[in-house]
Protein backbone atom coordinates (compact mmCIF):
# COMPACT_ATOMS: atom_id res chain seq x y z
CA UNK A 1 66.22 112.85 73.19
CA UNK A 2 69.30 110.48 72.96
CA UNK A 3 71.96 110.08 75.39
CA UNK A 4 75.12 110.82 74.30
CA UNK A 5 78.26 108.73 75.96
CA UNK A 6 80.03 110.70 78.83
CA UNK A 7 83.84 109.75 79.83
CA UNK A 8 82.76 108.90 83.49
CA UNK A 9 84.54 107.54 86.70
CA UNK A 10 82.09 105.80 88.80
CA UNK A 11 83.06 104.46 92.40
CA UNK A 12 81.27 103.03 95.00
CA UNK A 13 81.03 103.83 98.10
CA UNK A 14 79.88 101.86 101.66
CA UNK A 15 78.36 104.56 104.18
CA UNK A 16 76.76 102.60 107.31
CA UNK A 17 74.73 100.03 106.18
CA UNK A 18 74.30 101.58 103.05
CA UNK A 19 76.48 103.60 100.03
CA UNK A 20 76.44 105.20 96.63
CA UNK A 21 77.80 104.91 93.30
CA UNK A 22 79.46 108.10 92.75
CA UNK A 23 79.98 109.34 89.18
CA UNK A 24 82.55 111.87 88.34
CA UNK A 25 83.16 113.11 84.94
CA UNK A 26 86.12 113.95 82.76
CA UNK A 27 86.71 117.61 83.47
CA UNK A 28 83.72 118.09 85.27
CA UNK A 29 83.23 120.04 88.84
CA UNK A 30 80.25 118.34 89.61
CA UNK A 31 79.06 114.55 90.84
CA UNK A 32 76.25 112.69 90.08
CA UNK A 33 74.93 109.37 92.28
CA UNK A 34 73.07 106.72 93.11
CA UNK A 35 71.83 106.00 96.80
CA UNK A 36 71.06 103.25 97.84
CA UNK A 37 69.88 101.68 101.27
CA UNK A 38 69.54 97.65 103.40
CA UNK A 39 66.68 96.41 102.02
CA UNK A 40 66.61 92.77 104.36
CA UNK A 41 66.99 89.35 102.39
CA UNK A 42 64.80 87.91 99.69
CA UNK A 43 65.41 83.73 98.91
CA UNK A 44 68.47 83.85 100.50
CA UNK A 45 70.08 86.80 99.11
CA UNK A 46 71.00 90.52 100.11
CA UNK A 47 68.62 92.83 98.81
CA UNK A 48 69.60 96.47 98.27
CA UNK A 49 67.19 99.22 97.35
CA UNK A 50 67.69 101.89 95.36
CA UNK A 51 66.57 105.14 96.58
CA UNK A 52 67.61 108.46 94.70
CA UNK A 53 69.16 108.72 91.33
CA UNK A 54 70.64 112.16 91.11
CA UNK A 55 72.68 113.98 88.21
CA UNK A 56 72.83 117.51 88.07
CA UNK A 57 71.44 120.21 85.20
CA UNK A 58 74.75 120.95 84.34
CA UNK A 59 75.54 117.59 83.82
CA UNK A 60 72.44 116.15 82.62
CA UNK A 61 72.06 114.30 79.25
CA UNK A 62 75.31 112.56 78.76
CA UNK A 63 74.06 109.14 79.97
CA UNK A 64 75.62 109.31 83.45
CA UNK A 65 72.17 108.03 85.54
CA UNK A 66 72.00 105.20 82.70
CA UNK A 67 75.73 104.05 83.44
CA UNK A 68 75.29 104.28 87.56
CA UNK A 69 72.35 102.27 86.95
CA UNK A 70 74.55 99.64 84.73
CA UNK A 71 76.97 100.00 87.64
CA UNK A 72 75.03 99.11 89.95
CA UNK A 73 73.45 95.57 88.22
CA UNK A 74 76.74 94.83 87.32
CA UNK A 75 77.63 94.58 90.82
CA UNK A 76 74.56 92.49 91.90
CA UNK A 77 75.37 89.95 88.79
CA UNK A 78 78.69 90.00 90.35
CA UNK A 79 78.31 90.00 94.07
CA UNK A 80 75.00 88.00 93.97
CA UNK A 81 72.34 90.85 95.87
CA UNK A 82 68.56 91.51 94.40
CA UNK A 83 68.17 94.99 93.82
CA UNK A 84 64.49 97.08 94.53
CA UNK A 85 64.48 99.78 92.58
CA UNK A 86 62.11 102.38 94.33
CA UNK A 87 64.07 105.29 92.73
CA UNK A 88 61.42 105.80 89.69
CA UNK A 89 64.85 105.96 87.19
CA UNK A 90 66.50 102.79 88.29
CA UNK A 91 62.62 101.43 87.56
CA UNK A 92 61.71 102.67 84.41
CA UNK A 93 65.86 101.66 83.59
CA UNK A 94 64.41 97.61 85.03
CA UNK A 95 61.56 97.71 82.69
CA UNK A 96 63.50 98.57 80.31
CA UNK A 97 65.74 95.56 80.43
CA UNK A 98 64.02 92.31 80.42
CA UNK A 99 67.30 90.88 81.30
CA UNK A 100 67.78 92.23 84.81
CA UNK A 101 64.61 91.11 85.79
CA UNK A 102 66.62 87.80 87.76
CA UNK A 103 68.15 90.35 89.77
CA UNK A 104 65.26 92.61 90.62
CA UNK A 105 63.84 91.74 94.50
């Protein structure tokens, strides 16, 4: 099943020590998000882990968990933290993309 493209708003968002990436869609009622939590250091650097990956059914299949994911590695290129992906998504999104591997803790 292919993904098709939705028009999505993703913030972030710092709660505690730790925060989401909030997606909101174009005419949509509901919010999909990505948790994530202090994971310590690793060589130096922050390393945050991602914990849940959610997107609701009525949402579902429009490529929103994908772009949170992108979201959030974009950051880490930017900002310079590791990310752990222990959400099975943000994972499976990893292995997927031989290219994040640098930023993977």
């Amino acid at each position: 099943m292919s993904e098709a493209s939705a028009e999505v708003t993703i913030t972030h968002h710092v709660q505690g020590q730790g925060g989401s990436y909030v997606a909101v869609l174009r005419d949509a009622t509901y919010e999909a998000y990505l948790e994530w939590e202090p994971g310590g250091t690793q060589d130096g650097k922050e390393v945050r882990v991602a914990a849940h990956t959610v997107v609701p059914r009525a949402i579902s299949g429009r490529g929103v968990a994908r772009q949170l994911v992108e979201r959030m590695v974009a950051d880490a290129a930017r900002l310079g933290f590791l990310i752990r992906p222990d959400c099975s998504y943000v994972a499976a999104k990893f292995a997927e993309n031989p290219a994040w591997e640098s930023l993977r803790a």
